[in-house]
PDB file of N, CA and C in Angstrom:
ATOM      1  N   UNK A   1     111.832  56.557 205.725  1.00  0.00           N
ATOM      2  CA  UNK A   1     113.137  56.580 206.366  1.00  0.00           C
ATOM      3  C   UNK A   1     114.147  57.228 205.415  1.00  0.00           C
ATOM      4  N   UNK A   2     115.110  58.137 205.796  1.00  0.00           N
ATOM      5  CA  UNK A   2     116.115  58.490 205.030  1.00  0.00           C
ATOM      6  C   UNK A   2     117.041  57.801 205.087  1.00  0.00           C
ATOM      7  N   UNK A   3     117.830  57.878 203.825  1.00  0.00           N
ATOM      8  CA  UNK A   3     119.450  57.593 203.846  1.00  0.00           C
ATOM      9  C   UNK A   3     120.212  58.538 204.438  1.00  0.00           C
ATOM     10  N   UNK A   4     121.525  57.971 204.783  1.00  0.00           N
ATOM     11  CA  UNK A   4     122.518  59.382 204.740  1.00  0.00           C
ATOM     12  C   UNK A   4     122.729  60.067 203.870  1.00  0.00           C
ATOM     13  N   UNK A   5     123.081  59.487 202.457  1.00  0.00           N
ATOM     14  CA  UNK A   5     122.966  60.600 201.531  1.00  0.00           C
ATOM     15  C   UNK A   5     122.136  61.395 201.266  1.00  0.00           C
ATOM     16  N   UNK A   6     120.750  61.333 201.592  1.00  0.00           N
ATOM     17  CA  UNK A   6     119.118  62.034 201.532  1.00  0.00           C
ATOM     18  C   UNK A   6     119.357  62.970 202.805  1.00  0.00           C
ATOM     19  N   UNK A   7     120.223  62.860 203.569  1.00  0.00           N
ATOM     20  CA  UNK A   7     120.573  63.704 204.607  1.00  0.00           C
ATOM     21  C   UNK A   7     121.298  64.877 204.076  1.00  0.00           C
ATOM     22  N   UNK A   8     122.614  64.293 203.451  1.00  0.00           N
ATOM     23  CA  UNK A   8     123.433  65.498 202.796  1.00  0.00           C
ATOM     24  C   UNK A   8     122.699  66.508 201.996  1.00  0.00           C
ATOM     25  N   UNK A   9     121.816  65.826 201.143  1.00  0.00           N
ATOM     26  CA  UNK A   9     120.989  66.021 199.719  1.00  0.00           C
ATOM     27  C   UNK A   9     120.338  67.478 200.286  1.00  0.00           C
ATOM     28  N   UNK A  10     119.740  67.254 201.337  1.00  0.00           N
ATOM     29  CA  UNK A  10     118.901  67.906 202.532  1.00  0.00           C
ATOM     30  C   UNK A  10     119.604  69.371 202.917  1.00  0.00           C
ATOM     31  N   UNK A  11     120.635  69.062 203.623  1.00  0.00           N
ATOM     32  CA  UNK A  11     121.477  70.286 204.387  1.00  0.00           C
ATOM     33  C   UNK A  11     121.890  70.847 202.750  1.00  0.00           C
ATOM     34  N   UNK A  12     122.222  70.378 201.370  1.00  0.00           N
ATOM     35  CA  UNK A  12     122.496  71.336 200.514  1.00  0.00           C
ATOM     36  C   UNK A  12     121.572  71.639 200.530  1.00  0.00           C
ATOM     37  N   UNK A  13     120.811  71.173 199.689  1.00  0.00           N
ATOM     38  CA  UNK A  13     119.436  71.977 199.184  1.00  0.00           C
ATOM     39  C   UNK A  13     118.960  72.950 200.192  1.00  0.00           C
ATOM     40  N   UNK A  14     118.755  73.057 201.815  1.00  0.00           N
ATOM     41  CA  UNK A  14     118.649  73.899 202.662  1.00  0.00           C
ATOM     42  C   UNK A  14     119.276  75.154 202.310  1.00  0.00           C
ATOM     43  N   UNK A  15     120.967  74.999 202.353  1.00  0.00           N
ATOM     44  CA  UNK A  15     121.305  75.863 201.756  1.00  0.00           C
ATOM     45  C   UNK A  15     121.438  76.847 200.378  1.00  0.00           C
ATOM     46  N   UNK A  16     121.079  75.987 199.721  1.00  0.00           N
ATOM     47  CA  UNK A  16     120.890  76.326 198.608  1.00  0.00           C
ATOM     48  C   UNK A  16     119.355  77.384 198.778  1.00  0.00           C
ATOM     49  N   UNK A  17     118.481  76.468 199.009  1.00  0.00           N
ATOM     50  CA  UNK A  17     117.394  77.565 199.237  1.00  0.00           C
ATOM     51  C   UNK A  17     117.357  79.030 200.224  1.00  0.00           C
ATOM     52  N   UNK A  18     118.159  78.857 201.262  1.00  0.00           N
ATOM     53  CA  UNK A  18     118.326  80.129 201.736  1.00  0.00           C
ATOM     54  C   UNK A  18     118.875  80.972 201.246  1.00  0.00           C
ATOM     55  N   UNK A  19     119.685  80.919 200.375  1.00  0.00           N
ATOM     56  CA  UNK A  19     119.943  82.089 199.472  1.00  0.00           C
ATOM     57  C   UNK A  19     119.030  82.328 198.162  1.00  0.00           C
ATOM     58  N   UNK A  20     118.093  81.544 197.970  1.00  0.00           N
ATOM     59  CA  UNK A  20     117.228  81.654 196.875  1.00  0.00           C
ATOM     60  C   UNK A  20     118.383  81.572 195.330  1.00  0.00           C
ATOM     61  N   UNK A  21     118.749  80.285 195.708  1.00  0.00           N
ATOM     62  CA  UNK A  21     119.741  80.319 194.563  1.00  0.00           C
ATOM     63  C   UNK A  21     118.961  79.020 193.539  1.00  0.00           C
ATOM     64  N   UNK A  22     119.091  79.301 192.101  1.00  0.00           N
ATOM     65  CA  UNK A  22     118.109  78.439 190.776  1.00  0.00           C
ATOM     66  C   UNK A  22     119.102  76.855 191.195  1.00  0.00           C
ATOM     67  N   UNK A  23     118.363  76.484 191.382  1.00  0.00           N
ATOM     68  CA  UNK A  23     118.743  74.657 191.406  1.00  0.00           C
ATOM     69  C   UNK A  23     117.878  73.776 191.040  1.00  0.00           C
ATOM     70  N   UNK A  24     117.985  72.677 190.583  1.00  0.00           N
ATOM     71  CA  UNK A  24     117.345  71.518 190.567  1.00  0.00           C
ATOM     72  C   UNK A  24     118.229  70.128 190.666  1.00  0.00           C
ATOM     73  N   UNK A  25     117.400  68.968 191.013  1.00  0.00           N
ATOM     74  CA  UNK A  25     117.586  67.597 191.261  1.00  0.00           C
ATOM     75  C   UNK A  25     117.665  66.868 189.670  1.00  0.00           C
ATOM     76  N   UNK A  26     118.249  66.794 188.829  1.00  0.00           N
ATOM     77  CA  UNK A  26     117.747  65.892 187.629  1.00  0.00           C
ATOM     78  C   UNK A  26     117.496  64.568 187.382  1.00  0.00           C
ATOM     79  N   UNK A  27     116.223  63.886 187.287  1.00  0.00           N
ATOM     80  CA  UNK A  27     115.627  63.113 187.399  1.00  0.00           C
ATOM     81  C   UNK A  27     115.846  62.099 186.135  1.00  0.00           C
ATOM     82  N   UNK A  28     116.877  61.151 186.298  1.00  0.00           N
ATOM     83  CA  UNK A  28     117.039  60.494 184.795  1.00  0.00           C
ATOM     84  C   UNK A  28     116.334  59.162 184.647  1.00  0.00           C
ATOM     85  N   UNK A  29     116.381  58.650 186.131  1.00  0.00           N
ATOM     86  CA  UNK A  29     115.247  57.527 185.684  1.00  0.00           C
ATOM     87  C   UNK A  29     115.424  56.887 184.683  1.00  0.00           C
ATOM     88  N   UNK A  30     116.358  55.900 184.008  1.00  0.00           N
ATOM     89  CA  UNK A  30     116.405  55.027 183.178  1.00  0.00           C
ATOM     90  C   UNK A  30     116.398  56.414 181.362  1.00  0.00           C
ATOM     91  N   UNK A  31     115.904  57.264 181.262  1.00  0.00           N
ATOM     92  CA  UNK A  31     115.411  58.258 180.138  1.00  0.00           C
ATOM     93  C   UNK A  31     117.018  59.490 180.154  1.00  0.00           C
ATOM     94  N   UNK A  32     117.397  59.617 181.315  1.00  0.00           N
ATOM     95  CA  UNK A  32     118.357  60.836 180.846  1.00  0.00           C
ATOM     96  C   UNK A  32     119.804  60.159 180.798  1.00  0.00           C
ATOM     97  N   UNK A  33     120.798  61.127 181.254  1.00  0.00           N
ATOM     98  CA  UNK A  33     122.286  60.452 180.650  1.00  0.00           C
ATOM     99  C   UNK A  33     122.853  60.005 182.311  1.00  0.00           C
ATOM    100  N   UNK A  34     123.446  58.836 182.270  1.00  0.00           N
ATOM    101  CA  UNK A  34     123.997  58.205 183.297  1.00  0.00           C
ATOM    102  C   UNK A  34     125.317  58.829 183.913  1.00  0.00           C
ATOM    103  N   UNK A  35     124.884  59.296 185.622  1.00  0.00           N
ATOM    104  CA  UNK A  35     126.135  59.858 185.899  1.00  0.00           C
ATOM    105  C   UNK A  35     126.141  60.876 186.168  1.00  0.00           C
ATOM    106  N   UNK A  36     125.020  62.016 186.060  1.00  0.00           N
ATOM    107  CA  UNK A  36     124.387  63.423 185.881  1.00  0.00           C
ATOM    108  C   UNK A  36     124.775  63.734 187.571  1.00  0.00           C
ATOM    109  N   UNK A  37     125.399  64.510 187.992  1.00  0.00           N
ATOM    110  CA  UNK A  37     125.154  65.139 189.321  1.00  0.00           C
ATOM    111  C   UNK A  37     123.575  65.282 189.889  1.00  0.00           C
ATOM    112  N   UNK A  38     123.594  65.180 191.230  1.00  0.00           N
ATOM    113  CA  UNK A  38     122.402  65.144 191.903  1.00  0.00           C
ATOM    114  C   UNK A  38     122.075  66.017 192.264  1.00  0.00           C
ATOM    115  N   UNK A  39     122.501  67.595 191.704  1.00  0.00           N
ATOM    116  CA  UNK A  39     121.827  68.863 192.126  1.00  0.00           C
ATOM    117  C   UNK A  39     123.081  69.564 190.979  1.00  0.00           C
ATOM    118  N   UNK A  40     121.757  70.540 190.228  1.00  0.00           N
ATOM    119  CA  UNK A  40     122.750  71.370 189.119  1.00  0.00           C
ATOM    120  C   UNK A  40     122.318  72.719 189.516  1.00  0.00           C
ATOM    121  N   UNK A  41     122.936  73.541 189.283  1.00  0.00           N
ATOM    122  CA  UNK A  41     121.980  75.083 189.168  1.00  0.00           C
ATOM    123  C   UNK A  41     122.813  76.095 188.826  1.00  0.00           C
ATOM    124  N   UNK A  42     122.886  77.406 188.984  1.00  0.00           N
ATOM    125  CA  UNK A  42     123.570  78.367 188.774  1.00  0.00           C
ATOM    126  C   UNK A  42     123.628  79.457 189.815  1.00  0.00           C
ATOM    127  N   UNK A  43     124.672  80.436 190.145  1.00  0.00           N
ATOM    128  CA  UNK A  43     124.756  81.284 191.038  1.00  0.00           C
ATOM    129  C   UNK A  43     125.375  82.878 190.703  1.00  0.00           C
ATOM    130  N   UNK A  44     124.740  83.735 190.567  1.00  0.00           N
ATOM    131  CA  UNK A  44     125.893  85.056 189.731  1.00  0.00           C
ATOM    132  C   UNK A  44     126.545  84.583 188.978  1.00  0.00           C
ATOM    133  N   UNK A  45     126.014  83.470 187.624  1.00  0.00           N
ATOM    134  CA  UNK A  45     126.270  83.653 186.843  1.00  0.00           C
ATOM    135  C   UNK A  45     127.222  81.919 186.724  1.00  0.00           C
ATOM    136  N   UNK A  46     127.277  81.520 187.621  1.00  0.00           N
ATOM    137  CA  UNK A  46     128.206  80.219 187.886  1.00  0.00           C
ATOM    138  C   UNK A  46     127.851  79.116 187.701  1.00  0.00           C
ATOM    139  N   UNK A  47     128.028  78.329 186.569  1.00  0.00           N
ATOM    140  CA  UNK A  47     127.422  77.017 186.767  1.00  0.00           C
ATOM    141  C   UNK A  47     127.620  76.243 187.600  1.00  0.00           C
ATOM    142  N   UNK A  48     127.238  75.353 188.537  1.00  0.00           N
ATOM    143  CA  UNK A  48     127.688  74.466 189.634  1.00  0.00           C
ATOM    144  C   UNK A  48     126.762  72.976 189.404  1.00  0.00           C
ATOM    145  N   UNK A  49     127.455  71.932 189.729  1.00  0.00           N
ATOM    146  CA  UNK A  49     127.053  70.545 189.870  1.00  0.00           C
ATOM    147  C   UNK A  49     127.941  70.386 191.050  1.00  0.00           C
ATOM    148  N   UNK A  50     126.697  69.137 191.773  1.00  0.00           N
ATOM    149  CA  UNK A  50     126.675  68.774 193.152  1.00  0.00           C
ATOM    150  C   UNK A  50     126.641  67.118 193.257  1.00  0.00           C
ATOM    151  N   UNK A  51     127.428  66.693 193.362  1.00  0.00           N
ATOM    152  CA  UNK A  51     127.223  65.129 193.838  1.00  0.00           C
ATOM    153  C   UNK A  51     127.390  65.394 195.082  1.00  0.00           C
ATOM    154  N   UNK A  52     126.210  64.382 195.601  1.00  0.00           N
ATOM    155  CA  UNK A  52     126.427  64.262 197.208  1.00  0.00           C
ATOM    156  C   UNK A  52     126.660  62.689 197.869  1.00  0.00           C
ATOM    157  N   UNK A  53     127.340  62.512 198.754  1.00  0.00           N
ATOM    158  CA  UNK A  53     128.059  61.244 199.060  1.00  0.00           C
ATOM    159  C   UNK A  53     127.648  61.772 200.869  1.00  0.00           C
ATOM    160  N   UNK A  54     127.514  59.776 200.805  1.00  0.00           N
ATOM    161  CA  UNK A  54     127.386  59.885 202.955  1.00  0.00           C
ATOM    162  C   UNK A  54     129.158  59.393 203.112  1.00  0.00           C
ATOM    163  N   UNK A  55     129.441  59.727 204.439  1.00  0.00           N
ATOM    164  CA  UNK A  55     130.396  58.844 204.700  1.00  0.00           C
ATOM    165  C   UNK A  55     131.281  58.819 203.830  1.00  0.00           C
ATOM    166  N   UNK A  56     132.183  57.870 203.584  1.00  0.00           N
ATOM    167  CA  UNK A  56     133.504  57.605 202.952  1.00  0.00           C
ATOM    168  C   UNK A  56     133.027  57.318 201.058  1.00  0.00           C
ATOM    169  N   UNK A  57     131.827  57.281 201.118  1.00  0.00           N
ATOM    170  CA  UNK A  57     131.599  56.734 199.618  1.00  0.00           C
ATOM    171  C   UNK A  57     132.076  57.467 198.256  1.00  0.00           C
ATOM    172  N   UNK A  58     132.557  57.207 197.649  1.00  0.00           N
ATOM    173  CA  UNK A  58     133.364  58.264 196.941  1.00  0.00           C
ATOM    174  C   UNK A  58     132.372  58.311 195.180  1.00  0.00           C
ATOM    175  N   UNK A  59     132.480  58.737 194.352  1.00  0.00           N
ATOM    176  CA  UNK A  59     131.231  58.922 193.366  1.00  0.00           C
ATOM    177  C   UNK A  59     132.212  57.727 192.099  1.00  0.00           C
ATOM    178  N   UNK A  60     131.067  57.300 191.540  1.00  0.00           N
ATOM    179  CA  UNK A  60     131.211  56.521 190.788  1.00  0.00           C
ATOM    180  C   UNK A  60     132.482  56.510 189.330  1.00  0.00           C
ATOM    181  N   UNK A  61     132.837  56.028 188.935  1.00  0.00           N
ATOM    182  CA  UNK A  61     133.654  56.358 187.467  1.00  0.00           C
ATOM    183  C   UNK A  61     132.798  57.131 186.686  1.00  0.00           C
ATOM    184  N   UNK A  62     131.795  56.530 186.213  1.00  0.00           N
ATOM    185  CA  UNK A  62     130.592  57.740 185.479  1.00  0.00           C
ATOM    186  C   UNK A  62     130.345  58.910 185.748  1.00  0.00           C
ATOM    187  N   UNK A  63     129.927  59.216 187.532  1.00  0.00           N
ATOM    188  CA  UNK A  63     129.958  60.290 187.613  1.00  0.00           C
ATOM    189  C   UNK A  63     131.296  61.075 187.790  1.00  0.00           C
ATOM    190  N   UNK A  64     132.439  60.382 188.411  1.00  0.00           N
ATOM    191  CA  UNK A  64     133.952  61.079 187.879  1.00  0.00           C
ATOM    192  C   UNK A  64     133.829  61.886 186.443  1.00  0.00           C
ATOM    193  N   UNK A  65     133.399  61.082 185.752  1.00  0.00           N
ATOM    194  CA  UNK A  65     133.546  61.519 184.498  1.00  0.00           C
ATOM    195  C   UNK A  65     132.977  62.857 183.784  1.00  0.00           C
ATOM    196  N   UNK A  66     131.211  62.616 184.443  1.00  0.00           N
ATOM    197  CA  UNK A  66     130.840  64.017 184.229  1.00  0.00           C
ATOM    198  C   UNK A  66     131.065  65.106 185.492  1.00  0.00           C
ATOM    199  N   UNK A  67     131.671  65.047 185.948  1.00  0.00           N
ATOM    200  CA  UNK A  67     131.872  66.159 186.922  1.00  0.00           C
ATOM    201  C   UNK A  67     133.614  66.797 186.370  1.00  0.00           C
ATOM    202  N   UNK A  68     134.289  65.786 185.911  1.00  0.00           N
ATOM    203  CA  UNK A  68     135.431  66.517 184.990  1.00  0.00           C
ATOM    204  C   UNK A  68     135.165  67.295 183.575  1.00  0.00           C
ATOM    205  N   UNK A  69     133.649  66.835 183.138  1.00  0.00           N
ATOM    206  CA  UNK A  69     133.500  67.585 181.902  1.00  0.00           C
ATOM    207  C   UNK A  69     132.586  68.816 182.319  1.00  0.00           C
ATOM    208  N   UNK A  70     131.705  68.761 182.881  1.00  0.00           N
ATOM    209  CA  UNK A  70     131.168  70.295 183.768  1.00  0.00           C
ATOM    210  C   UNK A  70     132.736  70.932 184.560  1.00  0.00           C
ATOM    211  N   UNK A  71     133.935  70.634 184.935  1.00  0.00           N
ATOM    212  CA  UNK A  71     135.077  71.566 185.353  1.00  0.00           C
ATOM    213  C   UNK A  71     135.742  71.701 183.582  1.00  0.00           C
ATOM    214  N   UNK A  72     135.637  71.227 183.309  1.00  0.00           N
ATOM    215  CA  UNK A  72     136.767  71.662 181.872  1.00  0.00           C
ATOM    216  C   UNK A  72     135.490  72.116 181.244  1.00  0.00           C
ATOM    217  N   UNK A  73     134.553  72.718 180.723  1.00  0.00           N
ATOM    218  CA  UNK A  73     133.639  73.423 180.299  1.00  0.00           C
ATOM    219  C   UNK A  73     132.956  74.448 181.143  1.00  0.00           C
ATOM    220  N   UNK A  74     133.889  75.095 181.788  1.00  0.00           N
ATOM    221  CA  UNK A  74     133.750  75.856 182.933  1.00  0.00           C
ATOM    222  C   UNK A  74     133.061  76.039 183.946  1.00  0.00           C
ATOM    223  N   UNK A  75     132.924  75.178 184.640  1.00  0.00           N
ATOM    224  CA  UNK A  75     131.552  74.991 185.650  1.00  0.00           C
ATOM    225  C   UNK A  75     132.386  74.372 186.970  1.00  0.00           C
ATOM    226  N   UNK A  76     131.614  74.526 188.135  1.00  0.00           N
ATOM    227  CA  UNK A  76     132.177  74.203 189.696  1.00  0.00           C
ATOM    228  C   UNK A  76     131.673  72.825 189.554  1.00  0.00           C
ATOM    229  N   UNK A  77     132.064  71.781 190.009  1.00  0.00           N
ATOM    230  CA  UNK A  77     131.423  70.794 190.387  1.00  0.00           C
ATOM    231  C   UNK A  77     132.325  70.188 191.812  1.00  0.00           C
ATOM    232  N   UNK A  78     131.150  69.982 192.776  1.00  0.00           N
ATOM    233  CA  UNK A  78     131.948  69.326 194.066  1.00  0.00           C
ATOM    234  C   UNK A  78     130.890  68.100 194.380  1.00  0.00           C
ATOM    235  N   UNK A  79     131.791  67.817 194.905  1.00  0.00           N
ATOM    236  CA  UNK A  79     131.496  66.158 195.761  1.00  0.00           C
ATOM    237  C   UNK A  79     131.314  66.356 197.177  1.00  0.00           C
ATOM    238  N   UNK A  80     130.224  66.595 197.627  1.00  0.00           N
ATOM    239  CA  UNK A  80     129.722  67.214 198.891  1.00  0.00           C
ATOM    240  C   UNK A  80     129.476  65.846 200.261  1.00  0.00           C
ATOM    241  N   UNK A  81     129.822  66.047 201.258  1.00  0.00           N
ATOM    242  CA  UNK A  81     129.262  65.047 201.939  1.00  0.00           C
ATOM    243  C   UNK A  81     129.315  65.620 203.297  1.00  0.00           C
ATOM    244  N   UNK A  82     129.154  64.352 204.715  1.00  0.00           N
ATOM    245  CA  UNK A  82     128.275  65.226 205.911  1.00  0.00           C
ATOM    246  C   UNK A  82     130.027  66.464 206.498  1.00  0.00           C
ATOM    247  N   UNK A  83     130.689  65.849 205.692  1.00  0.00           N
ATOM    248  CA  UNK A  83     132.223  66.828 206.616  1.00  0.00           C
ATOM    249  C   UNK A  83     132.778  67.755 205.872  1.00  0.00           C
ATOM    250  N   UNK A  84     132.200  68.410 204.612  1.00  0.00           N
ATOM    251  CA  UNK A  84     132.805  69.563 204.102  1.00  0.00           C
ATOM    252  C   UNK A  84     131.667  70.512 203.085  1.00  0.00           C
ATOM    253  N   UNK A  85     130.272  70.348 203.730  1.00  0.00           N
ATOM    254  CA  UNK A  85     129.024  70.978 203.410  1.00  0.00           C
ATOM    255  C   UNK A  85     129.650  72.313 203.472  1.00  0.00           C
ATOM    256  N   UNK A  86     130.729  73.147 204.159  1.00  0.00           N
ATOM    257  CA  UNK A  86     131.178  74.099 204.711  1.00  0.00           C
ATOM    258  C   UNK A  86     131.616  74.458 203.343  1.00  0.00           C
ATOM    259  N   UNK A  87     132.586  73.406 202.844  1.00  0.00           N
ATOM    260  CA  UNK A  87     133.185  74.112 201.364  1.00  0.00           C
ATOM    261  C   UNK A  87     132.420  74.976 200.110  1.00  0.00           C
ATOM    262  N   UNK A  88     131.490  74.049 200.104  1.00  0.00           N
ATOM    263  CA  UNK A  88     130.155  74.737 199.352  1.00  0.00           C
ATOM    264  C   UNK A  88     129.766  76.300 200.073  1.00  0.00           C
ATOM    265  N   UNK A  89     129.599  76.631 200.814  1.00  0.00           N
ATOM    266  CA  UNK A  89     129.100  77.435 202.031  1.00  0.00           C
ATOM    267  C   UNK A  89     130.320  78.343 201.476  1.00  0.00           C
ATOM    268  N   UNK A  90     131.641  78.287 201.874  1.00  0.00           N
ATOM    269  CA  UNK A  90     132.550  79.032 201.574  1.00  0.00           C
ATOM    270  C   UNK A  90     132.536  79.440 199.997  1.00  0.00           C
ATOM    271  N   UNK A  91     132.620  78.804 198.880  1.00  0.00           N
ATOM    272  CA  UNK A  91     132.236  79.130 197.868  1.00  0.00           C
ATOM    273  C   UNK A  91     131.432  80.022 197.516  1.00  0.00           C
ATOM    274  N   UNK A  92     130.121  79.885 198.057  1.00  0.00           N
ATOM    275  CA  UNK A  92     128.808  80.735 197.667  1.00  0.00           C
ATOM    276  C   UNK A  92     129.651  82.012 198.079  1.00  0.00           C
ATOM    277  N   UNK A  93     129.781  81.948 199.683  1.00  0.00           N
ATOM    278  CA  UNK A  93     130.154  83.334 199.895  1.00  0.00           C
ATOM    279  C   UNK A  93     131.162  84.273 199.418  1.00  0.00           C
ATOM    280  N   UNK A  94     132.146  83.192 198.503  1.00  0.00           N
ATOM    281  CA  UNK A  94     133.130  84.267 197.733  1.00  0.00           C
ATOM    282  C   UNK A  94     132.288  84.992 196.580  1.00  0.00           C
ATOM    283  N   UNK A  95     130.875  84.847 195.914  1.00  0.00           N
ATOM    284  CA  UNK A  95     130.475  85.477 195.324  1.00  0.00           C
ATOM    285  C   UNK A  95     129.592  86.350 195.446  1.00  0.00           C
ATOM    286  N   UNK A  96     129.120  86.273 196.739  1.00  0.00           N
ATOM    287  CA  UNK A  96     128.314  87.468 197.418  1.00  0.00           C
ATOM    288  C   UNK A  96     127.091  87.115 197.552  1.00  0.00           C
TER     289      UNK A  96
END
């Protein structure tokens, strides 16, 4: 059974793969750093991190935290969920 968020997770990564753009899921499992976005990758050159949220759920203080240090170390990071998958979408396409 899915979650809603395994839904969102889904329609990115969809997109993400139709453009054949480098991504991955990072798997910390108790071993990596707490808070890590749930999809990282790069695009012409762009670093991007992806938290994805169902519904109203908004991302944790931790991950607040690293998603302000991937934007102040120059990198996109958005907070994606089922009502603005579009923003992402618009993004990609400002880079061709």
């Amino acid at each position: 059974m899915s979650t809603p968020e395994s839904k969102v997770k889904t329609k990115v990564r969809a997109e993400l793969l139709r453009r054949s753009i480098y991504h991955f899921m990072p798997a910390t499992g108790g071993y990596g750093r707490s808070g890590v976005p749930d999809i990282v990758g790069c695009y012409r050159g762009h670093f991007f991190a992806i938290e994805t949220k169902a519904g109203n759920n908004k991302p944790t203080a931790l991950q607040e935290r690293e998603l302000k240090q991937i934007r102040d170390a120059g990198g996109i990071a958005f907070v994606i969920n089922e009502t603005n998958v579009d923003d992402l979408k618009a993004w990609l396409d400002t880079l061709g």
